[in-house]
Protein backbone atom coordinates (compact mmCIF):
# COMPACT_ATOMS: atom_id res chain seq x y z
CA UNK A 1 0.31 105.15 85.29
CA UNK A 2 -2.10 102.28 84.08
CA UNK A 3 -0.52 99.70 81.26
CA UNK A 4 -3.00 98.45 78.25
CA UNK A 5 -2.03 96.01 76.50
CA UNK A 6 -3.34 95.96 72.98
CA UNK A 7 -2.68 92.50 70.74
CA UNK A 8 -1.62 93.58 67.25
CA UNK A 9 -1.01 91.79 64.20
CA UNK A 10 -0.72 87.90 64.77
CA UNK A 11 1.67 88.21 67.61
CA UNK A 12 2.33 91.77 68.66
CA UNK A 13 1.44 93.57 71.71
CA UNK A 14 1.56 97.09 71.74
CA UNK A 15 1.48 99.16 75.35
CA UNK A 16 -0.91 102.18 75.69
CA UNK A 17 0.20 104.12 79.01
CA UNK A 18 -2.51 106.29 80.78
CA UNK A 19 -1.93 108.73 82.82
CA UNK A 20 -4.90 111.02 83.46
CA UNK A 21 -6.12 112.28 80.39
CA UNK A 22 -2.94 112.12 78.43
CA UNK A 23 -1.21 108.35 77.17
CA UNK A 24 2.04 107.77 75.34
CA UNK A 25 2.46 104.15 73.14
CA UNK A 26 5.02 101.98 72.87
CA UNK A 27 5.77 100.23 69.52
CA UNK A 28 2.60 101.15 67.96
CA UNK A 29 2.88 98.33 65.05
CA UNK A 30 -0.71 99.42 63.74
CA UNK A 31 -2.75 102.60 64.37
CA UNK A 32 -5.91 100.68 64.26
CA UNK A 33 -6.07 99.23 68.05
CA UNK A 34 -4.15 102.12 69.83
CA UNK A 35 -7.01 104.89 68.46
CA UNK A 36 -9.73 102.62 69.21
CA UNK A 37 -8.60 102.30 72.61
CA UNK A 38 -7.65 106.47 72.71
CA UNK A 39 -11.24 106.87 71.59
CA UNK A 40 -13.02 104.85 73.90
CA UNK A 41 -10.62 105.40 77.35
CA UNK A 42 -10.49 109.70 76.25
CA UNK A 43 -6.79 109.73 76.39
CA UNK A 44 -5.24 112.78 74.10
CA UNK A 45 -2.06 110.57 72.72
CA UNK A 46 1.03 112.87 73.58
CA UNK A 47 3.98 110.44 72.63
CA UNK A 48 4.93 107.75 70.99
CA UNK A 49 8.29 105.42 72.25
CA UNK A 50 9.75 103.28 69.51
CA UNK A 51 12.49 100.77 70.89
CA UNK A 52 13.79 100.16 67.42
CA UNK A 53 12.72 100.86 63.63
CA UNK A 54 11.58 97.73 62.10
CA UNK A 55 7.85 97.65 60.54
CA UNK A 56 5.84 95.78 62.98
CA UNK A 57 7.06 98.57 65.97
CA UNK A 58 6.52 101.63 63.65
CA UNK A 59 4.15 100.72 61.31
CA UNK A 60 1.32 102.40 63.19
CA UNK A 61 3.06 105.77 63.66
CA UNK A 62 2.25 107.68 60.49
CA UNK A 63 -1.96 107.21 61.18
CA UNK A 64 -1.34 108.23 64.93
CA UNK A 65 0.53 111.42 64.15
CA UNK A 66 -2.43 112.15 61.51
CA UNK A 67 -4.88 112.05 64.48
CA UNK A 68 -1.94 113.69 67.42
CA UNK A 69 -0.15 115.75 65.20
CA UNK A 70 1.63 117.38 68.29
CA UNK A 71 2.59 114.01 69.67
CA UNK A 72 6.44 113.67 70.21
CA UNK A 73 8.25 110.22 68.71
CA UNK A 74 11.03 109.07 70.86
CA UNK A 75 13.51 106.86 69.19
CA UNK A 76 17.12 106.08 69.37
CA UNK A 77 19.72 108.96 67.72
CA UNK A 78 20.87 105.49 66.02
CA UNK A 79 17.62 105.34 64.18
CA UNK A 80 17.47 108.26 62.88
CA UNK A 81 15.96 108.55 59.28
CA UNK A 82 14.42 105.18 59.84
CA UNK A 83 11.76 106.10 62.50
CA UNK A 84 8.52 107.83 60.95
CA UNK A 85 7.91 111.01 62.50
CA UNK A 86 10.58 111.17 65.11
CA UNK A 87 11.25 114.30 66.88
CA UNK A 88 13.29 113.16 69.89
CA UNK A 89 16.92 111.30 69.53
CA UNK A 90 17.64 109.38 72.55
CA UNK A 91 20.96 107.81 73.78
CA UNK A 92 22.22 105.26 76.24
CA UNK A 93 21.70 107.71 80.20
CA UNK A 94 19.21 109.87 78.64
CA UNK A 95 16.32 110.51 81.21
CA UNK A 96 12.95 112.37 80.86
CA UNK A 97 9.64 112.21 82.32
CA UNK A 98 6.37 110.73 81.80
CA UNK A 99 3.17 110.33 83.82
CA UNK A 100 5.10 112.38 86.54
CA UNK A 101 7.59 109.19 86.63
CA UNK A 102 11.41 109.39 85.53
CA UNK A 103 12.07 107.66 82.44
CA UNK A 104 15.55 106.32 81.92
CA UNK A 105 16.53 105.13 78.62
CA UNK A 106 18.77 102.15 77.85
CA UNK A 107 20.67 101.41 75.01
CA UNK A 108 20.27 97.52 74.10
CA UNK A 109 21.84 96.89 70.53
CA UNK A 110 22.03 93.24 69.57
CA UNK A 111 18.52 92.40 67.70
CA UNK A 112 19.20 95.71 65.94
CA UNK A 113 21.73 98.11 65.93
CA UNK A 114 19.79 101.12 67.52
CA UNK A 115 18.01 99.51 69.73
CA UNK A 116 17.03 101.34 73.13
CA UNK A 117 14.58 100.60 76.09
CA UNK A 118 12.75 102.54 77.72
CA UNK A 119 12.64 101.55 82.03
CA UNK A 120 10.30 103.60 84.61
CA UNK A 121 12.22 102.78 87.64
CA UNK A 122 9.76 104.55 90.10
CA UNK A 123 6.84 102.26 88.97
CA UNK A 124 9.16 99.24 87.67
CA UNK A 125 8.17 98.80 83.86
CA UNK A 126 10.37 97.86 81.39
CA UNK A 127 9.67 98.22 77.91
CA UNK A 128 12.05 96.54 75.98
CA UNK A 129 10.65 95.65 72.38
CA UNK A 130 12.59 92.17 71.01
CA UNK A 131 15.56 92.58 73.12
CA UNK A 132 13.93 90.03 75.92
CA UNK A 133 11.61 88.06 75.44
CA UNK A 134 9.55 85.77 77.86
CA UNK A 135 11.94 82.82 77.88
CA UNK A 136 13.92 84.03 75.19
CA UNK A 137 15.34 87.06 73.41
CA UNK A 138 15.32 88.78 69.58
CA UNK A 139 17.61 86.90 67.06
CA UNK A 140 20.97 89.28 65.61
CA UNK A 141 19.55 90.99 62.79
CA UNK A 142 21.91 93.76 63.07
CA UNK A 143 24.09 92.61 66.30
CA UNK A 144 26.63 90.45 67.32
CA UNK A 145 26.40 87.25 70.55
CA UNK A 146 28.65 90.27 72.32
CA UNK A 147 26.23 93.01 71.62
CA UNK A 148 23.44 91.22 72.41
CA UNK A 149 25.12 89.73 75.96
CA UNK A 150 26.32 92.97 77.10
CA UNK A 151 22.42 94.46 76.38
CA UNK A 152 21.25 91.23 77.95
CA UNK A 153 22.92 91.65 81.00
CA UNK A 154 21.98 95.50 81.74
CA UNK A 155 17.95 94.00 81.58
CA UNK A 156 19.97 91.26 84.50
CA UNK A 157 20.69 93.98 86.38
CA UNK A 158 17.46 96.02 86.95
CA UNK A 159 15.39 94.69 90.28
CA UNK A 160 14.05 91.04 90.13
CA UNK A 161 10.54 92.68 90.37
CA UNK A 162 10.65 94.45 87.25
CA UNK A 163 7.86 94.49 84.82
CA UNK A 164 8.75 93.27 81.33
CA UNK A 165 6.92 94.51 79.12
CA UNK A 166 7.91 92.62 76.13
CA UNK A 167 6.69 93.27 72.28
CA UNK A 168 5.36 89.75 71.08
CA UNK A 169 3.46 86.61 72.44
CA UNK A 170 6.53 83.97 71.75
CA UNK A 171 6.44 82.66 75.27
CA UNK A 172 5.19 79.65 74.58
CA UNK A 173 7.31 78.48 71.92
CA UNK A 174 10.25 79.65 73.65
CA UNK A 175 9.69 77.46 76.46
CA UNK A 176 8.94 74.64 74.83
CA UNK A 177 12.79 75.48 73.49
CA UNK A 178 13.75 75.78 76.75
CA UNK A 179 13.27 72.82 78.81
CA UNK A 180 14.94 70.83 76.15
CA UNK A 181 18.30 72.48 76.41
CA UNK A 182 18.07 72.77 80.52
CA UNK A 183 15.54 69.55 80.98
CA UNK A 184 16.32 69.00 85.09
CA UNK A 185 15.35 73.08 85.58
CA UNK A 186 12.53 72.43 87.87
CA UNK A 187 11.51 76.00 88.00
CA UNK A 188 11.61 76.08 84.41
CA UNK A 189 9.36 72.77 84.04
CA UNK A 190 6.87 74.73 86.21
CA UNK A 191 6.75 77.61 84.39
CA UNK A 192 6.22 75.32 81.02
CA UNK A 193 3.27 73.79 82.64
CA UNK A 194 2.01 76.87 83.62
CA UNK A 195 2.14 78.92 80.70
CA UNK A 196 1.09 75.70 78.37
CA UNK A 197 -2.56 76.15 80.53
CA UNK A 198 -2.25 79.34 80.40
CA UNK A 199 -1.89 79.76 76.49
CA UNK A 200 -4.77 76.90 76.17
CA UNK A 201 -7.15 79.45 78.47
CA UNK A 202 -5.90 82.55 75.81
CA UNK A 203 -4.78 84.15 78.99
CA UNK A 204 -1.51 86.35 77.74
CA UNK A 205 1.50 85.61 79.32
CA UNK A 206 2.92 89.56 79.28
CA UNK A 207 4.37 90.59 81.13
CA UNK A 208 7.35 88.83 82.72
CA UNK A 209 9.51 89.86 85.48
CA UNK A 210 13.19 90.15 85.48
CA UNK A 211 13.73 87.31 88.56
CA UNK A 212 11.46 85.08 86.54
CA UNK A 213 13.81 85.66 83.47
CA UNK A 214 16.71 84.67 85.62
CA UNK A 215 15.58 81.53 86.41
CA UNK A 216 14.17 80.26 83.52
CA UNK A 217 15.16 81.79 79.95
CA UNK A 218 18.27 80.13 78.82
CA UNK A 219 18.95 83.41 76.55
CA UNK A 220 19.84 84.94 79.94
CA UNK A 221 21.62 81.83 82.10
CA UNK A 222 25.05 81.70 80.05
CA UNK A 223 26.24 81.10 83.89
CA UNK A 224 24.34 77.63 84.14
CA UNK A 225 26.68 74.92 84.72
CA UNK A 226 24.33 72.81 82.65
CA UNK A 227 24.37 75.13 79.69
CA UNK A 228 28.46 75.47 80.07
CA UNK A 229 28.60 71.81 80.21
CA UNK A 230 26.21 72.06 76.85
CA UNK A 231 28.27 74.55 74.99
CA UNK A 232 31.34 73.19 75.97
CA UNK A 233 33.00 76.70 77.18
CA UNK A 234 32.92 78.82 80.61
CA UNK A 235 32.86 81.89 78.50
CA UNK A 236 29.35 83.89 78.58
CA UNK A 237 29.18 84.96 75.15
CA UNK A 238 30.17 81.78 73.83
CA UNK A 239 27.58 80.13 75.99
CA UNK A 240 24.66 82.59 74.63
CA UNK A 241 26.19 82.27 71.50
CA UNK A 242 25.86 78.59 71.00
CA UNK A 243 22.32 78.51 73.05
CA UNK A 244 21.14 81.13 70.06
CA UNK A 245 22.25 79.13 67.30
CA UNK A 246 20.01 75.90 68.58
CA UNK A 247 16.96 78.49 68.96
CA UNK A 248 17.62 79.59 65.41
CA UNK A 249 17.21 76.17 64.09
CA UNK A 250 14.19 74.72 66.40
């Protein structure tokens, strides 16, 4: 299975996943770059996977299904009614396959309420719309610091090599965030440095990886002593909690 990325919007990326002649999309926020790319790769679109319902991940679903009418939309049973054109309701454990690869389907609330993922363990991709983000996560639309911590911490759990696959190009700005709440993270620094040249060279800096995540997004390191020390509490969602609220204002 080969990932395109396609930018979208001002900050969007949506995923375009060939497999032979066939492709699936992931949060296709405009039909515009996804049938460009159909038309001139000769994929036949089969499926569309929606993490979550708001515009910028669905708003290119309607003009796809005009030119795949027999595509299937995968969403979350939560989202139901507010997913255009969805045909398959999908909960927390639910597997199927794609591109002759399992599929397993996580259920991530926090950023919104139905929010799932969508994780190819065989290959290692995650796909996990505004959940993570590269150095830094979705802000609780729909969700509470518990939610979002327990969803969090499933993405901790998959293999340090994991692909993330995330659904905007906020790295940047999340890391300049993030070296001023953990400032003696030397891993972090690095990482700072490297995406600041890499942003200047308008390289993209999707996808991530899950060890990378670890070490450097504070959204995700409510076990730093530094950031307990910060926050003032031992407890995790507390921790995220009050690291959230100081992204929300920067």
């Amino acid at each position: 299975m080969q990932v395109h990325r396609l930018p979208a919007l001002s900050d969007n990326y949506i995923f375009l996943l060939e497999e032979g002649k066939q492709a699936a999309v992931v949060d296709p926020a405009d039909a515009t770059p996804v049938l460009e790319a159909l038309k001139r790769l000769h994929l036949e679109l089969v499926a569309i996977f929606n993490t979550h319902h708001h515009a910028d991940h669905v708003g290119g679903n309607r003009g796809l299904l005009e030119a795949f009418p027999n595509a299937a939309v995968y969403a979350s049973r939560a989202d139901q009614g507010r997913i255009p054109g969805q045909t398959i309701a999908l909960k927390a454990g639910d597997r199927f396959t794609f591109a002759h690869q399992p599929v397993e389907v996580l259920f991530i609330p926090g950023h919104t309420s139905g929010h799932i993922a969508y994780y190819f363990p065989q290959s290692g991709n995650l796909f996990c719309g505004d959940t993570l983000f590269a150095g830094g996560c979705g802000r609780l639309f729909e969700g509470t610091p518990a939610q979002m911590v327990d969803s969090l911490q499933q993405l901790k759990n998959l293999p340090a090599e994991t692909q993330v696959w995330c659904a905007h190009e906020y790295t940047l700005n999340n890391l300049r965030f993030a070296v001023t709440v953990e400032p003696e993270n030397r891993a972090l620094q690095e990482r700072y440095t490297a995406v600041q040249a890499s942003r200047q060279s308008g390289e993209a800096t999707v996808p991530t990886t899950i060890g990378v995540e670890i070490a450097t997004n504070p959204l995700l390191r409510w076990d730093s002593p530094s950031l307990r020390t910060l926050a003032k509490s031992q407890d995790a969602v507390k921790v995220f909690a009050y690291v959230r609220g100081l992204k929300d204002k920067f």
